[in-house]
N, C-alpha and C. Protein backbone atom coordinates (compact mmCIF):
# COMPACT_ATOMS: atom_id res chain seq x y z
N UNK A 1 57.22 -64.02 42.00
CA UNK A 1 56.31 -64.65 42.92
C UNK A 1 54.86 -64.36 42.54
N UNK A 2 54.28 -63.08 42.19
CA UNK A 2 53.13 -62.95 41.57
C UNK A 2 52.86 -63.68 40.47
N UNK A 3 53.97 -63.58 39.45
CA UNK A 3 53.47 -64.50 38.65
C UNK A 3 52.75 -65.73 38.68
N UNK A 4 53.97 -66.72 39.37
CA UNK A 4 53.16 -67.74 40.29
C UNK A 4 52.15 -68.04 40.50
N UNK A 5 51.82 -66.86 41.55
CA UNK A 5 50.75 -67.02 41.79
C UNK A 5 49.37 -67.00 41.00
N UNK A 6 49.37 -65.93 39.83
CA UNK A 6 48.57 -65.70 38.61
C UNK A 6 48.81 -66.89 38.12
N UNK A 7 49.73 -67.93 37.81
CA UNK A 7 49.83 -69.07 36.94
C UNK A 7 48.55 -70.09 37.39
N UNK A 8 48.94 -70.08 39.17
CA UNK A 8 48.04 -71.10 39.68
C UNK A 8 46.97 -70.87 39.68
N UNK A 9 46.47 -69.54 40.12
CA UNK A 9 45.11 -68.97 39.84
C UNK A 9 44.27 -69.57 38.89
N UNK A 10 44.94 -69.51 38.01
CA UNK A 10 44.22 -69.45 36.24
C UNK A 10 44.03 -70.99 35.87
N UNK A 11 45.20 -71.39 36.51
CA UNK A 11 45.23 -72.86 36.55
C UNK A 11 44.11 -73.25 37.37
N UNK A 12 43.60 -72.64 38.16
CA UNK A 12 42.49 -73.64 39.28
C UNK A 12 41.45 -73.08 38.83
N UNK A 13 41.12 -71.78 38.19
CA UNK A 13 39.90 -71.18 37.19
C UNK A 13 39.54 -71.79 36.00
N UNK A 14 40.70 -72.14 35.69
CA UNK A 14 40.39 -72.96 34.23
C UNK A 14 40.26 -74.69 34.67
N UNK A 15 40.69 -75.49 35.74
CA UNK A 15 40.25 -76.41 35.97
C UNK A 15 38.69 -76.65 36.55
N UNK A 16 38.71 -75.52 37.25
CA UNK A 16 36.90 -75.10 37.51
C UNK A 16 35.82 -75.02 36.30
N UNK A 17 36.43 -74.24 35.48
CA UNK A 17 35.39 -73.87 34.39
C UNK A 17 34.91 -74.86 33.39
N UNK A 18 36.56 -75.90 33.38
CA UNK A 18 36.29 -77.07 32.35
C UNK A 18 35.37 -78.34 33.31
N UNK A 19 35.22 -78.43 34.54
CA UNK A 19 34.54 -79.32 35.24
C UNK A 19 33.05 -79.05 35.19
N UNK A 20 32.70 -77.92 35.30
CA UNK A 20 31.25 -77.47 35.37
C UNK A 20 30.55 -77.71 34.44
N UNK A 21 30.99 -78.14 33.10
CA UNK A 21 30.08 -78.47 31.81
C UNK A 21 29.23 -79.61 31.96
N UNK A 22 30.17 -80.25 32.65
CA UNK A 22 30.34 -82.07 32.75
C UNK A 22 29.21 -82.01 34.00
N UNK A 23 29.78 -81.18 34.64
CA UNK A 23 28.20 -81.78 35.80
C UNK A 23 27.03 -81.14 35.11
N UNK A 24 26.90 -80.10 34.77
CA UNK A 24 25.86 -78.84 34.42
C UNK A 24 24.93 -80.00 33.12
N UNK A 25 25.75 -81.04 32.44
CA UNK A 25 25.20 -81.70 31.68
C UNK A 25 24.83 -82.80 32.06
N UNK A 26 25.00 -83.34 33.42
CA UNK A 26 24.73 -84.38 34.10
C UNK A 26 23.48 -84.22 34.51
N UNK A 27 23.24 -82.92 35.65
CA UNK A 27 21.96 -82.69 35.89
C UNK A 27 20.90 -82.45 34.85
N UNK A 28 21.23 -81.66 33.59
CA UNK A 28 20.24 -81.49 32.48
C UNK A 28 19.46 -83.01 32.48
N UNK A 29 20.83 -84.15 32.21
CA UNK A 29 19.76 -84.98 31.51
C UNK A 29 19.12 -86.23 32.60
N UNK A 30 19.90 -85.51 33.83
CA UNK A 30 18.55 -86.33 34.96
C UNK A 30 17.52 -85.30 35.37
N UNK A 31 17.67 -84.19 34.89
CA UNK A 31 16.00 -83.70 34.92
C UNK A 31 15.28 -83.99 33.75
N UNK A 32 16.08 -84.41 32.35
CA UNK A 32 15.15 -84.76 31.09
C UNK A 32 14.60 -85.88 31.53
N UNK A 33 15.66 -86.84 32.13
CA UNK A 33 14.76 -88.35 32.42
C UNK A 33 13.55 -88.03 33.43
N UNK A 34 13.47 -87.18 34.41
CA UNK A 34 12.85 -86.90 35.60
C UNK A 34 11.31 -85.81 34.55
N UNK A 35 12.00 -85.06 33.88
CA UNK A 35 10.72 -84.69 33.08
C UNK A 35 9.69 -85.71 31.76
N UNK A 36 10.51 -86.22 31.39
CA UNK A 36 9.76 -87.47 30.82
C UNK A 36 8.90 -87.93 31.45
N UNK A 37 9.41 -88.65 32.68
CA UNK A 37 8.78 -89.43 33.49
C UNK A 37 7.08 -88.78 34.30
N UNK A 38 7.48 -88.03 34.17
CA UNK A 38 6.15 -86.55 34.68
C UNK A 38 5.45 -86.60 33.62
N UNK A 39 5.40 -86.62 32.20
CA UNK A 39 4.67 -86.42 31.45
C UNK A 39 4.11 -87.58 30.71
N UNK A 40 4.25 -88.42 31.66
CA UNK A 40 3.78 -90.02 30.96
C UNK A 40 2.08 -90.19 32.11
N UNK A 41 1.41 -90.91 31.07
CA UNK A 41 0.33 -90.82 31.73
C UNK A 41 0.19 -92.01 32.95
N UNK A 42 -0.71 -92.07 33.82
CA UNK A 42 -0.33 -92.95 34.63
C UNK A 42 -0.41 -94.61 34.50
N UNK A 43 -1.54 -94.73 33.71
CA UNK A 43 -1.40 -96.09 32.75
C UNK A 43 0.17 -96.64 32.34
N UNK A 44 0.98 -95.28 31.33
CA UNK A 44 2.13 -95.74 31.19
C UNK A 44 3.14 -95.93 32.07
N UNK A 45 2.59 -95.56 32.94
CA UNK A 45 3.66 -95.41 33.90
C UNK A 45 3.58 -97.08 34.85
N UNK A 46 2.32 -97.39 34.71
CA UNK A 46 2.01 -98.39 35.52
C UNK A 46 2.67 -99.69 34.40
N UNK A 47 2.56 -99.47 33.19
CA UNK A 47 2.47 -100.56 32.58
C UNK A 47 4.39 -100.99 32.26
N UNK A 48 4.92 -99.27 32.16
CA UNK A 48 6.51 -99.53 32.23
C UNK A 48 7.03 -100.26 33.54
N UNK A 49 6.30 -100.10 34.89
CA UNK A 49 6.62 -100.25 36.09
C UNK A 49 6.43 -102.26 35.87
N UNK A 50 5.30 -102.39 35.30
CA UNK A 50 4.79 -103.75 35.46
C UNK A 50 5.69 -104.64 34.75
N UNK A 51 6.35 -104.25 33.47
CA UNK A 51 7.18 -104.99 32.68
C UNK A 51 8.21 -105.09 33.30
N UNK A 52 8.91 -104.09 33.79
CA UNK A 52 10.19 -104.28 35.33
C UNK A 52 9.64 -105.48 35.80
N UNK A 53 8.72 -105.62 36.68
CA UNK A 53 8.37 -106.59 37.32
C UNK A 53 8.12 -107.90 37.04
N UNK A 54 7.62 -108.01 35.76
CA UNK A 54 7.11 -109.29 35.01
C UNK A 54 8.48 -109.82 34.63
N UNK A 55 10.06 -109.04 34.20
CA UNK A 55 10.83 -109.34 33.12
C UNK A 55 11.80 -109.55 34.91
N UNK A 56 11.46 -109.00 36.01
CA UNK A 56 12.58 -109.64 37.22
C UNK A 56 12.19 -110.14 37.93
N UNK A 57 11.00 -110.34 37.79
CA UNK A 57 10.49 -110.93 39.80
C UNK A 57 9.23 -112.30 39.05
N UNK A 58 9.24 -112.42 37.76
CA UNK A 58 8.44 -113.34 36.95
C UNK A 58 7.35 -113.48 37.59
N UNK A 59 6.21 -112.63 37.35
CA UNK A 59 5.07 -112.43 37.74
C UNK A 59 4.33 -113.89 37.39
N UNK A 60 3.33 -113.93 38.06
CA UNK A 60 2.42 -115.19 37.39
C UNK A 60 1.10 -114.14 37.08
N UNK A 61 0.28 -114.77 36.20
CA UNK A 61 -0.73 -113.71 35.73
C UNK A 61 -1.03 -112.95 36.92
N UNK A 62 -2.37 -113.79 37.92
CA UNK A 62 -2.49 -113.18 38.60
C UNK A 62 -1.94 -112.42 39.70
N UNK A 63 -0.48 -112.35 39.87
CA UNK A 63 0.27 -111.41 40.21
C UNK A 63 0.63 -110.24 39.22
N UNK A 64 0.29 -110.52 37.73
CA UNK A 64 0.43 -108.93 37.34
C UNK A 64 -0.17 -108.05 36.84
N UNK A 65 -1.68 -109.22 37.06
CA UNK A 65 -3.42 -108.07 37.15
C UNK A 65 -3.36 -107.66 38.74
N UNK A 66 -2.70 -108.11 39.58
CA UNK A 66 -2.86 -107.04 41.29
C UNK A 66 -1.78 -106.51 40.84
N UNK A 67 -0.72 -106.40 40.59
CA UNK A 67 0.55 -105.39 40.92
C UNK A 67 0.23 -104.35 40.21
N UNK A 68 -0.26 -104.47 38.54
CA UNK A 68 -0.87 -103.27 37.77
C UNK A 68 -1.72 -102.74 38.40
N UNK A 69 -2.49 -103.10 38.72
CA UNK A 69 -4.12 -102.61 39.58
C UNK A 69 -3.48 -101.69 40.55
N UNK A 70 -2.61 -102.01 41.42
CA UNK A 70 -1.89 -101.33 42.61
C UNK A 70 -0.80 -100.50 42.15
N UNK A 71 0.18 -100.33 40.88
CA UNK A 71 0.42 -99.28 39.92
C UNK A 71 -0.31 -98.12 39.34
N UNK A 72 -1.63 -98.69 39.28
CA UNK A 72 -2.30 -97.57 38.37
C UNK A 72 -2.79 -96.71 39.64
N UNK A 73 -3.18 -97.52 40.26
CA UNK A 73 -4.04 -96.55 41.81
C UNK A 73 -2.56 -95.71 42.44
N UNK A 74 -1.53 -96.15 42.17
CA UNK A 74 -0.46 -95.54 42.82
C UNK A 74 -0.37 -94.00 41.73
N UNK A 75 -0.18 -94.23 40.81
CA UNK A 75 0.12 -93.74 39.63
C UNK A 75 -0.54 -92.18 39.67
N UNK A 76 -1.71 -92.93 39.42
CA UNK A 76 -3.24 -91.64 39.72
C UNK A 76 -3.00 -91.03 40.88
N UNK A 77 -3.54 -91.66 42.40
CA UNK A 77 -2.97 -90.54 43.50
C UNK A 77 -1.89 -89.87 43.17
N UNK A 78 -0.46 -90.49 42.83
CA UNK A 78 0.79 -89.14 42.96
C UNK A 78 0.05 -88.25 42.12
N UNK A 79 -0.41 -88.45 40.62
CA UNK A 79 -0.42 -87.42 39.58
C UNK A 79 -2.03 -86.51 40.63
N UNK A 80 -2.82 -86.72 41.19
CA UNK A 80 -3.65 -85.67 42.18
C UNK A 80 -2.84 -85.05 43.00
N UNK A 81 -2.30 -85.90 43.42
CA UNK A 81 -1.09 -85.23 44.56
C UNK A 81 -0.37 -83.88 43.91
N UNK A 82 0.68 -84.26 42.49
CA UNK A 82 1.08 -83.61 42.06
C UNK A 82 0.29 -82.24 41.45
N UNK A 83 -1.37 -82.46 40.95
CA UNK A 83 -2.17 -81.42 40.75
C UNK A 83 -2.94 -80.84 41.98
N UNK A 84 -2.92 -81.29 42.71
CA UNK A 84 -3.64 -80.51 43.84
C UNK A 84 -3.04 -79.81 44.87
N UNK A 85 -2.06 -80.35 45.39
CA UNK A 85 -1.69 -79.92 46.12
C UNK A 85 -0.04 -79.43 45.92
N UNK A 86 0.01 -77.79 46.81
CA UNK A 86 1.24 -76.90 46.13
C UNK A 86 2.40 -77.62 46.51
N UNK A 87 3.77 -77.39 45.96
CA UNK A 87 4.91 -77.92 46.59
C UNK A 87 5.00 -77.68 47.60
N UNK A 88 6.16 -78.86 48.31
CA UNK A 88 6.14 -78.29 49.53
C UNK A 88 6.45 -79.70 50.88
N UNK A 89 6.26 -79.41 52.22
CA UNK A 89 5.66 -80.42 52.84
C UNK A 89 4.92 -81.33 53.03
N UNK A 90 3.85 -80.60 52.80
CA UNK A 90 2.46 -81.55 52.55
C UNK A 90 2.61 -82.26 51.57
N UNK A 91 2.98 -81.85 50.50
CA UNK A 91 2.96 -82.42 49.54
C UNK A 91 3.92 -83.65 48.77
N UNK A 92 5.01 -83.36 49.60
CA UNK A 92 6.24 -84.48 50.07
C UNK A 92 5.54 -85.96 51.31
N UNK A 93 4.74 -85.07 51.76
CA UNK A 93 4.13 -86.46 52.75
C UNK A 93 3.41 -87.08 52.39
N UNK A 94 2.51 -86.19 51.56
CA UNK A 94 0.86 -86.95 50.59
C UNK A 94 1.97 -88.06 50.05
N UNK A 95 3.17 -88.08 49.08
CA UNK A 95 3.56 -88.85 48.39
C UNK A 95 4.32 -89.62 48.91
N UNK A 96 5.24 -89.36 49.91
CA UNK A 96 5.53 -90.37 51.00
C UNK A 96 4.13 -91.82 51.20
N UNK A 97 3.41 -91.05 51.48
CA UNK A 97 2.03 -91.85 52.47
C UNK A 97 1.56 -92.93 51.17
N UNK A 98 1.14 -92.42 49.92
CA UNK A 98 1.15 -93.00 48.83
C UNK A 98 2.00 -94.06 48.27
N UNK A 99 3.07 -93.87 48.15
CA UNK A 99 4.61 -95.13 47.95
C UNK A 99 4.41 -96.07 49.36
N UNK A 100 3.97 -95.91 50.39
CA UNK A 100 4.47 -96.55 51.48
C UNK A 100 2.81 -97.16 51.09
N UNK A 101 1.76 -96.92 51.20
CA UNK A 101 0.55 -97.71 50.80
C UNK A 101 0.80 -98.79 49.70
N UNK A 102 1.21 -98.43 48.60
CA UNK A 102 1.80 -99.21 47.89
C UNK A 102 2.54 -100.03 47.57
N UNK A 103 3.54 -99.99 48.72
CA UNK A 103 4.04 -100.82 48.51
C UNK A 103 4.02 -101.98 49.57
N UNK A 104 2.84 -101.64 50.82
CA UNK A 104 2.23 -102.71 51.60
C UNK A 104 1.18 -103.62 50.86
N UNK A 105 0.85 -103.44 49.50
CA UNK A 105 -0.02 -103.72 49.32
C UNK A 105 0.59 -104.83 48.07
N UNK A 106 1.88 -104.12 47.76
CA UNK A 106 2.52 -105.29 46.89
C UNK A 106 3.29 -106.35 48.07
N UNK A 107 3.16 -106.01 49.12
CA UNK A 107 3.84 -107.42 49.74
C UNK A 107 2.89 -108.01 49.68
N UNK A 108 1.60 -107.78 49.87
CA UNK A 108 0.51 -109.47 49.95
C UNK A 108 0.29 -109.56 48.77
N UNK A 109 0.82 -109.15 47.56
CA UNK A 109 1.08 -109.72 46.09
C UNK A 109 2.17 -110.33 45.94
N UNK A 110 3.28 -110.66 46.37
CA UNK A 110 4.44 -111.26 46.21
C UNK A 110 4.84 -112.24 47.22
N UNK A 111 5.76 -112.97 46.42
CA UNK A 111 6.10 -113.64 47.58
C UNK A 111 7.25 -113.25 48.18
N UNK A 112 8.02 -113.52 49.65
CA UNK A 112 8.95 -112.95 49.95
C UNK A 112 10.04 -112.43 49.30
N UNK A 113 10.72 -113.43 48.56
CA UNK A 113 11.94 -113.32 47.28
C UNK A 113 11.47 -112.32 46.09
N UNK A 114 10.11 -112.63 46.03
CA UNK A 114 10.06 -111.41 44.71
C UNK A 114 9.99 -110.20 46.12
N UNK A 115 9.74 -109.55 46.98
CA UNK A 115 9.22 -108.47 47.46
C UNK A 115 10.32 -107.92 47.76
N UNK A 116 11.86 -109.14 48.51
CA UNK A 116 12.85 -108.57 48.78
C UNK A 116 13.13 -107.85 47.17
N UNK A 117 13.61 -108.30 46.17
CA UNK A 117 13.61 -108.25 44.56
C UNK A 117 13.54 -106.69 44.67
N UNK A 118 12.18 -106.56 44.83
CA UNK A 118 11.29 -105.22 44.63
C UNK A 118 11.89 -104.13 45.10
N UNK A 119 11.80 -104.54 46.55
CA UNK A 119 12.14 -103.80 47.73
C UNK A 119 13.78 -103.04 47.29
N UNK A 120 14.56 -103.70 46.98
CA UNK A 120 15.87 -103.49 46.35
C UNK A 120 15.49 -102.94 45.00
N UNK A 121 14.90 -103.31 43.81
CA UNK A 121 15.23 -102.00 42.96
C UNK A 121 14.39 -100.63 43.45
N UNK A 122 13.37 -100.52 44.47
CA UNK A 122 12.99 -99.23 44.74
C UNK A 122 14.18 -98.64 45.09
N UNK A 123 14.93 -99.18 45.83
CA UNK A 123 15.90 -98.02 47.00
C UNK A 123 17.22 -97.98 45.53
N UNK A 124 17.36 -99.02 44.54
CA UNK A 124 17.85 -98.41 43.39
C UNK A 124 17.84 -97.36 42.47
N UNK A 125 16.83 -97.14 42.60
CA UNK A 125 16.16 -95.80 42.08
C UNK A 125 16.08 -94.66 42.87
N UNK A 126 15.47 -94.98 44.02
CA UNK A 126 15.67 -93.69 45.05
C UNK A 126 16.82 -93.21 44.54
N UNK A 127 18.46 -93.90 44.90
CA UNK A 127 19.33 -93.90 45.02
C UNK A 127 20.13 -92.92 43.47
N UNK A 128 19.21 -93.31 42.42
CA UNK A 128 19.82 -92.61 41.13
C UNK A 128 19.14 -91.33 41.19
N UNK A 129 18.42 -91.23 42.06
CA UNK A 129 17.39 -90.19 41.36
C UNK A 129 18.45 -88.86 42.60
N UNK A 130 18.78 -89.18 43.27
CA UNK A 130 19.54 -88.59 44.10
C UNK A 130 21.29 -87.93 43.74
């Protein structure tokens, strides 16, 4: 009966130990994507964001001199946000308050269908980044 029991043991230790790689390497490389993304300047960041937009929601020019314009200003506040102020609460709301400015400001750039568009790959992303 001990035996047994040592069999299953080892059996549920060694099914543990072989699972943990697999996540332990999951999170690595959504913090590599998540550290990339931090170290891109905010220009790039605006201009990767804008090609999303241009290549799904088919910008017309002057929809993607305001949506950039309203990328880069987004871009810049988080990265102050991110230098000024410590982790934390505050600092979860500064960037809250920031995304939610932003993205009132791309609805009177879009038209409904592109904003729904929008509106849906943000919460796509939320959703991976989670």
């Amino acid at each position: 009966m001990q035996i047994k029991n040592l069999i299953k043991g080892l059996f549920v230790a060694g099914t543990l130990l072989s699972a943990s790689p697999v996540f332990a390497q999951e999170q690595m490389q959504q913090q590599s994507q998540q550290q990339q993304m931090q170290r891109k300047t905010p220009e790039e960041k605006a201009a990767r964001q804008l090609k999303w937009m241009q290549t799904n929601l088919m910008l017309s020019e002057d929809q993607s001199r305001s949506a950039y314009n309203i990328l880069l200003a987004t871009a810049q506040d988080e990265d102050s946000a991110d230098a000024g102020i410590p982790p934390g609460r505050e600092k979860a709301h500064e960037k809250k308050t920031i995304k939610r400015d932003a993205v009132a400001e791309m609805k009177q750039v879009l038209s409904p269908d592109q904003f729904q568009r929008y509106i849906d790959h943000l919460h796509e992303q939320k959703e991976k980044q989670m």
